[in-house]
C-alpha atoms as a PDB file:
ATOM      1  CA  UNK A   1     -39.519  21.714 -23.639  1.00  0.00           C
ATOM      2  CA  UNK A   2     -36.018  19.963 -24.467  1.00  0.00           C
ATOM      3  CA  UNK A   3     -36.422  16.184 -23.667  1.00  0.00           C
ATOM      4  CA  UNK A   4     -32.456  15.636 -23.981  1.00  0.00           C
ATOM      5  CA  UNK A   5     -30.784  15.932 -20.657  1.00  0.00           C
ATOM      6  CA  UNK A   6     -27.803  18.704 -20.154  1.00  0.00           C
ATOM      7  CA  UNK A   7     -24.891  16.863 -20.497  1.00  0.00           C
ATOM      8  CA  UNK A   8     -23.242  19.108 -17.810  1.00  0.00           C
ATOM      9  CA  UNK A   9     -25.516  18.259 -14.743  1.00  0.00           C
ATOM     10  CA  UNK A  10     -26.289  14.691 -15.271  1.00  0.00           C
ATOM     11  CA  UNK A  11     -24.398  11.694 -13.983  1.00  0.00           C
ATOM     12  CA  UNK A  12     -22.375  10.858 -17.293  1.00  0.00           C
ATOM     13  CA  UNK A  13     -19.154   9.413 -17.783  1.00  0.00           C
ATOM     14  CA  UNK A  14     -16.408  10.585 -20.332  1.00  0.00           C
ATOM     15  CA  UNK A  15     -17.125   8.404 -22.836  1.00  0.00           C
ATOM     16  CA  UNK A  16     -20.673   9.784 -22.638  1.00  0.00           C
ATOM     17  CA  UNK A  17     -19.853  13.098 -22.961  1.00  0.00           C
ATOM     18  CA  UNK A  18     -17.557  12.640 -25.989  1.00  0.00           C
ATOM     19  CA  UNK A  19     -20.447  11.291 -27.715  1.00  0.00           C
ATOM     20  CA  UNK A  20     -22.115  15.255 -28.183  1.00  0.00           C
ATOM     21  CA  UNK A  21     -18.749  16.447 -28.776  1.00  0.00           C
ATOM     22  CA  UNK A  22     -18.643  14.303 -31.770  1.00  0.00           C
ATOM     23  CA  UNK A  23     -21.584  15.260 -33.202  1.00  0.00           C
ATOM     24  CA  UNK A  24     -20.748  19.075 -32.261  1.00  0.00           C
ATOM     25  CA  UNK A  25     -17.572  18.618 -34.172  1.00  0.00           C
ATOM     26  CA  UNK A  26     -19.584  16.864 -37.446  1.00  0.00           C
ATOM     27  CA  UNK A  27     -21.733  19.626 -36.854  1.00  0.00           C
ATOM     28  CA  UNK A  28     -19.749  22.705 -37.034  1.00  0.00           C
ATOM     29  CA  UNK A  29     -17.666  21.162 -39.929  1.00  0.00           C
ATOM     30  CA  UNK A  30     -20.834  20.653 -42.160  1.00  0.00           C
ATOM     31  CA  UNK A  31     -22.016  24.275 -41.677  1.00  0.00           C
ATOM     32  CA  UNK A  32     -18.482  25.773 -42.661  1.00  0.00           C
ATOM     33  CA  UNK A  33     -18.436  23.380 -45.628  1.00  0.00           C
ATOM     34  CA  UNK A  34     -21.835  24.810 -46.415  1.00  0.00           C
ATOM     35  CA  UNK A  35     -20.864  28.573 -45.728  1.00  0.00           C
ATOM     36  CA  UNK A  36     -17.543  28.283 -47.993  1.00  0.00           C
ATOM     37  CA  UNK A  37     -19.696  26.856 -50.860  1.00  0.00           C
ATOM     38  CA  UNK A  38     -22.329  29.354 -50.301  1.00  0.00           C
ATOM     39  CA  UNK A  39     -19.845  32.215 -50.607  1.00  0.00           C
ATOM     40  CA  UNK A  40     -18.200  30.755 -53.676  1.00  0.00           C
ATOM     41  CA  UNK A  41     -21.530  30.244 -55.231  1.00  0.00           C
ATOM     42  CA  UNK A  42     -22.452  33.981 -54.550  1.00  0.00           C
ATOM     43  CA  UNK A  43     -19.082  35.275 -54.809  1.00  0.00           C
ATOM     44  CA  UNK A  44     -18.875  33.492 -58.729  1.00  0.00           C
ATOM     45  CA  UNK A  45     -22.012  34.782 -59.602  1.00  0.00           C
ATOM     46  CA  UNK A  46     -21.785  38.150 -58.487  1.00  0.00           C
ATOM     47  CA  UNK A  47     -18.716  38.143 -60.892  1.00  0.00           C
ATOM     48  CA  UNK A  48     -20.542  36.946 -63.638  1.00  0.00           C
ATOM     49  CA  UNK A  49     -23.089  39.398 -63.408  1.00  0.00           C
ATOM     50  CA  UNK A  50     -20.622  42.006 -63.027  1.00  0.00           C
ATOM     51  CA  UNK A  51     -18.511  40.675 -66.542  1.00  0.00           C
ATOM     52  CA  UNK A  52     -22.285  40.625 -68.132  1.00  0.00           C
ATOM     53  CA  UNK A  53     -23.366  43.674 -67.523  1.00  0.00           C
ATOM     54  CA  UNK A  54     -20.127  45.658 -67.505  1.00  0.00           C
END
């Protein structure tokens, strides 16, 4: 299944740990970025249409 080992019930220290709560956090911040652009995107050309076609 999942060859990664839980962070939670291995051994680790700290610094290990802060290692997947790094990526987590570069993770979460690229989908928002990708979210807010995707809403602009659609959000723009929804208003386009909408000027368009009256």
């Amino acid at each position: 299944m999942n060859s990664t080992p839980d962070p939670s019930t291995t051994s680790g220290t700290t610094e290990d740990l802060s290692i997947y709560s790094a990526r987590r956090q570069r993770r979460i911040r690229i989908t928002a970025w990708v979210v807010i652009v995707a809403l602009i995107l659609v959000g723009g050309g929804s208003t386009v249409l909408t000027v368009l076609l009256g």
